[in-house]
Structure formats: C-alpha cells, structure tokens
Protein backbone atom coordinates (compact mmCIF):
# COMPACT_ATOMS: atom_id res chain seq x y z
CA UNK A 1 -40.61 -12.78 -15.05
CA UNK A 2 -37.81 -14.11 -17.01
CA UNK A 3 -35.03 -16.81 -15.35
CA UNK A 4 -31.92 -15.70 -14.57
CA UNK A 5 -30.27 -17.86 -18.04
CA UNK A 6 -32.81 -15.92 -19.97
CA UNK A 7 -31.24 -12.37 -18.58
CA UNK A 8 -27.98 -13.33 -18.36
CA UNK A 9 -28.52 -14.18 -22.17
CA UNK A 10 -30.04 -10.92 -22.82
CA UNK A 11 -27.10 -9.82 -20.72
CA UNK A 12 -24.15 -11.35 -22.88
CA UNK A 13 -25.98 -10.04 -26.06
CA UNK A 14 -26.13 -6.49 -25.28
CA UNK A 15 -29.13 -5.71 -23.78
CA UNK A 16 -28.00 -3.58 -20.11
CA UNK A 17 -31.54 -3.57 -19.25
CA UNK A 18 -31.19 -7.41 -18.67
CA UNK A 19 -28.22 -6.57 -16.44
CA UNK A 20 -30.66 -4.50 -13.68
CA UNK A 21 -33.12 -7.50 -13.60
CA UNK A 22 -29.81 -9.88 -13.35
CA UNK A 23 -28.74 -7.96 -10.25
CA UNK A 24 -31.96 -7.72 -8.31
CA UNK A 25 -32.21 -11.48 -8.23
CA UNK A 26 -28.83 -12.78 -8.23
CA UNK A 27 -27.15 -10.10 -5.41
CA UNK A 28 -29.04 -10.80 -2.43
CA UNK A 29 -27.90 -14.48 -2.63
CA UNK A 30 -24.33 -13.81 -3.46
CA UNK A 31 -24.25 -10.96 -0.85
CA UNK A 32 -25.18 -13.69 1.92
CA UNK A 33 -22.96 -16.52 0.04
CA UNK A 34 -19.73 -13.74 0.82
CA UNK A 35 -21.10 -12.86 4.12
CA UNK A 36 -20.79 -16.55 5.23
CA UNK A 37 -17.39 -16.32 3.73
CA UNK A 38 -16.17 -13.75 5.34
CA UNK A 39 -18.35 -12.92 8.27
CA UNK A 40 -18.26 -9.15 7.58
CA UNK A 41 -20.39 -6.97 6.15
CA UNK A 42 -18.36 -4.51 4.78
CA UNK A 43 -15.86 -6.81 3.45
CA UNK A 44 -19.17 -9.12 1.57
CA UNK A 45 -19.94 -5.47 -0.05
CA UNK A 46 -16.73 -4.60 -1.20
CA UNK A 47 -16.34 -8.37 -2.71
CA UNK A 48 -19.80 -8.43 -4.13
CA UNK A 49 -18.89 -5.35 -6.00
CA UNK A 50 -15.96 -6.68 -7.32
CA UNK A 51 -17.74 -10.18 -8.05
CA UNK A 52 -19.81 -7.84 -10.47
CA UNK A 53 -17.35 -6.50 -12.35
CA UNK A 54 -15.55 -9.43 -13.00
CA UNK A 55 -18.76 -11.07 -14.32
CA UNK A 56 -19.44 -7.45 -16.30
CA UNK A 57 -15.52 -8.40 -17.68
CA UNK A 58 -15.91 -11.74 -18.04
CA UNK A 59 -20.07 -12.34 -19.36
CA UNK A 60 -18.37 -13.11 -22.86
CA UNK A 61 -16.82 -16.12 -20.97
CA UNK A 62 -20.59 -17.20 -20.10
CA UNK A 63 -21.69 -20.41 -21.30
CA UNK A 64 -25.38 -19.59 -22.33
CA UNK A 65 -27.89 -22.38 -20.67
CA UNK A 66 -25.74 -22.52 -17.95
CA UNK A 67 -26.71 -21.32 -14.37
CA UNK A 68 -25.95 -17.73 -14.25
CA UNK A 69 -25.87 -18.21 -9.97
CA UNK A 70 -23.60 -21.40 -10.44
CA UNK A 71 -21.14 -19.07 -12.25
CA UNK A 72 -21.71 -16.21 -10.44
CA UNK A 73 -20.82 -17.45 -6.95
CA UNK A 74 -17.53 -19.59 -8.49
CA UNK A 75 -16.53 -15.79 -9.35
CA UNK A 76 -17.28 -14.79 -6.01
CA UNK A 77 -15.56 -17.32 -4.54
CA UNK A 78 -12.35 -16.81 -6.14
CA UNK A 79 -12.35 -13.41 -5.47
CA UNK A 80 -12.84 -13.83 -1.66
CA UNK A 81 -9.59 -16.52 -2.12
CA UNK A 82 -7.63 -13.94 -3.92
CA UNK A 83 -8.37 -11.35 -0.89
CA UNK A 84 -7.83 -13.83 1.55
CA UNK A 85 -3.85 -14.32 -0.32
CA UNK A 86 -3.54 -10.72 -0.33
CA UNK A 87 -4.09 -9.86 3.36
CA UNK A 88 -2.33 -12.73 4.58
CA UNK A 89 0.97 -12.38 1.74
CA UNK A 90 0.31 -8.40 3.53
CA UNK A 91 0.46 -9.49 7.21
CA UNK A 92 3.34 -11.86 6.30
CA UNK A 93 4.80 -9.44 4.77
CA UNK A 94 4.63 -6.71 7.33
CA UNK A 95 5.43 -9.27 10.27
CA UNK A 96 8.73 -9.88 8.24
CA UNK A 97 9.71 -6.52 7.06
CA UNK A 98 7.78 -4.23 9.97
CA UNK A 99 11.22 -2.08 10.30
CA UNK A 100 11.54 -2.13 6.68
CA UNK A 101 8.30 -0.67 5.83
CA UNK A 102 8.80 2.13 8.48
CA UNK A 103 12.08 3.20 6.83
CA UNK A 104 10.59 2.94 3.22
CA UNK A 105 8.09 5.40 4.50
CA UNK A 106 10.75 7.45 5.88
CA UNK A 107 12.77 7.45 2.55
CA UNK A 108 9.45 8.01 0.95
CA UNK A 109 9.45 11.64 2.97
CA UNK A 110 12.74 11.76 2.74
CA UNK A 111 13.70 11.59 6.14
CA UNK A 112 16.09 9.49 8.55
CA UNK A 113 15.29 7.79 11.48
CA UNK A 114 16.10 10.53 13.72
CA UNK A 115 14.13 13.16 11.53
CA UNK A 116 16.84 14.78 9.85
CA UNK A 117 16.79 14.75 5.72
CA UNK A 118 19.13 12.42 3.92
CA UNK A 119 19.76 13.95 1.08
CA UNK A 120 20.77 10.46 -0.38
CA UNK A 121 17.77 8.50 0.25
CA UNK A 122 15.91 11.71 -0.90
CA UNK A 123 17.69 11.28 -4.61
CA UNK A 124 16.66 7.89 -4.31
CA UNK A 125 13.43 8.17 -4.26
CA UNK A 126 13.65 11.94 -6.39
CA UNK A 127 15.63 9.00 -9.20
CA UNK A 128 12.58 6.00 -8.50
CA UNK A 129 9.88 8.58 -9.05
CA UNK A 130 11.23 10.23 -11.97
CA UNK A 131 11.86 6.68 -13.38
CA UNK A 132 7.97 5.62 -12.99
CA UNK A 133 6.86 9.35 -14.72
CA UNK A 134 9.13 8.34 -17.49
CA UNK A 135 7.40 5.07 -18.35
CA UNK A 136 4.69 4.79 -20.96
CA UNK A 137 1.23 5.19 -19.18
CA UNK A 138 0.23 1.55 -19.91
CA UNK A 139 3.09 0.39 -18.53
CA UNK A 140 3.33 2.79 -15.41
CA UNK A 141 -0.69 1.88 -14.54
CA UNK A 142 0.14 -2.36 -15.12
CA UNK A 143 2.79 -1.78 -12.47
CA UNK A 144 0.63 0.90 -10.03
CA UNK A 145 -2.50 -1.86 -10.11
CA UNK A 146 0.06 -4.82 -9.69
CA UNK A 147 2.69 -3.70 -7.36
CA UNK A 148 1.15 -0.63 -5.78
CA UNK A 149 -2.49 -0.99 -5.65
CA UNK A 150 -1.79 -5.19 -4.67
CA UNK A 151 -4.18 -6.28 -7.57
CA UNK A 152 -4.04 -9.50 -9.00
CA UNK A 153 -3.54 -10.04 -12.68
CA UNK A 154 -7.07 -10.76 -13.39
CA UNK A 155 -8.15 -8.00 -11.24
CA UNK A 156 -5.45 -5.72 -13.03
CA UNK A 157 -6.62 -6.79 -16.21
CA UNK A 158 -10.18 -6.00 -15.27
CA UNK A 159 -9.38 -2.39 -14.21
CA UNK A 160 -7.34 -1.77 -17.39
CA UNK A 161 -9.72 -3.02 -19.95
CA UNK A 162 -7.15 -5.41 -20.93
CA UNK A 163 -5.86 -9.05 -20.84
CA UNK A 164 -4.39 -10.63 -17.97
CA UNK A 165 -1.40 -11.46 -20.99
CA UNK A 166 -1.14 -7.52 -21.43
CA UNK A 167 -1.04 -6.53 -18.27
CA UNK A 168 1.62 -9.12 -17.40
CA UNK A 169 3.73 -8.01 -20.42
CA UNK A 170 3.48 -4.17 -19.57
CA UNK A 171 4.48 -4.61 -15.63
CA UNK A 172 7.58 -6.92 -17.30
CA UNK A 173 8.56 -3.97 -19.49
CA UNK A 174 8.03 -1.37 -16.83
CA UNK A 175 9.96 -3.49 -14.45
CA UNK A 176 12.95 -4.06 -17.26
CA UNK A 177 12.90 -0.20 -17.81
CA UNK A 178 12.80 0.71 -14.16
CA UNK A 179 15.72 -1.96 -13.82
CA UNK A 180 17.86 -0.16 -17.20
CA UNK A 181 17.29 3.19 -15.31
CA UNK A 182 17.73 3.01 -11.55
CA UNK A 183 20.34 0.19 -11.30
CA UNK A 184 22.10 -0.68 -14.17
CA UNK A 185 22.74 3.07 -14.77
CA UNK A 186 23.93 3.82 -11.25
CA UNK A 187 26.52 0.77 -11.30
CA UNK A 188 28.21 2.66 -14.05
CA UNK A 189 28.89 6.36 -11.75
C-alpha cells in the first residue's frame, strides 16, 4: 500500500486514481479531527467536504515530502475558523439589525409592514435587481458568492475557478457599477 506522500504525489501530478486511495485513508481522521471541533456531525460533514475541495484547489500549493495529513487538517482547521466568523459576524449581525432584516425581506416582496405594497420600495428593489442582471456574469457571481452566498474570498475563489485577487477585483467592479447605477444616478432625478 502506498503512504499517503506517495498518493498525494501521484495526486499533485495528475493521477485521480491516487486521489480515491488519498481519501480512504486521510477522511476518517479528518472527519473525527472536525467532529472534535465542532461537536456535530452534520456540521464535521459539511466542513470535511469543503476541506476537500480546498485541498482539490489548492494540491498545486502541496509541498511534495511533506505530510499530506499535516496539511490536510491545517486546511480543515481554517475552514472550521472561517465558519465559526461567519455564524458569529451572522448572529451579530442579526442581533443588531433583527428589524432591519425583517423589512429588507419585506422590501424584497415588496410589501410594507402592514401588508400593503409600496410601490416605492418595490422600484427599489425592481432598480437593485435590474442593476445586478446588468453586470457582467463574472462580476455578478464574485458578488452572489461574496455578499449573498457569505463565502469567503478563498472559498469564492474556489467556487469560481479563480484567484482570491480575481474574485476580489470583480466584487470591487460590481460594487463600483452597482454604486454608478443605483445611487449616483438617482441623486441626479
């Protein structure tokens, strides 16, 4: 049976095959490694999955000799800190803007408080989503995986077959463009 440096090896040059071995040894420990972290189940799943694709993203990184499970679980470790700063920058976020969020989803249907339409919030958000159609695609998805979807950069960059650099750039752009159209525009009616 070959060590996990030789498959990861066989890995970074090519060979998917090497990638099936990989998995079968390395997952079980990185599964329990995130299930210490986070002391659920479903939660060590969902991160081990993700630890995975960053090392399918980042195996050109990969420093052959070195331990492949060394690696690995520094991945998986940052990725259970980066969820960890997402829920709590979410519950932070809700505990602060609670009201907030239950208008947005109001304006979002188009409706007031008390149920009736406001047919100025609705051209609001008629205006916002026209504005986010109009955008070139790379830019749109960089701001739907940042903003939207709550992805980091790496994790944006990883979904988009791109560089974290990229991505940043493209959500700037889209956020400039969004910016031109929606508020600099309206100032001048």
């Amino acid at each position: 049976m070959a060590t996990e440096a030789e498959l990861m090896g066989r890995y970074c040059a090519g060979d998917q095959a090497a990638f099936g071995e990989l998995y079968d040894q390395i997952a079980p420990r990185l599964f329990r490694y995130l299930l210490s972290l986070t002391r659920e189940r479903a939660r060590a799943e969902d991160l081990l999955q993700v630890t995975f694709l960053k090392v399918h993203n980042a195996r050109g990184a990969y420093v052959r000799g070195a331990s492949p499970v060394s690696w690995m679980m520094a991945i998986a470790r940052r990725s259970f800190i980066d969820e960890q700063r997402r829920q709590k920058t979410a519950r932070r976020y809700a505990a602060t803007h609670g009201a907030v969020l239950r208008e947005d989803t109001a304006v979002l249907t188009g409706e007031s408080r008390s149920g009736a339409r406001d047919p100025e919030e609705a051209e609001a958000v008629r205006a916002a989503r026209e504005a986010m159609a109009a955008l070139p695609a790379n830019q749109r998805q960089a701001l739907e995986l940042t903003k939207l979807d709550g992805l980091s950069v790496e994790e944006a960059a990883a979904a988009a077959n791109t560089t974290r650099g990229a991505i940043k750039q493209r959500a700037h752009r889209a956020y400039v463009a969004l910016r031109r159209v929606l508020i600099d525009d309206g100032e001048s009616l």
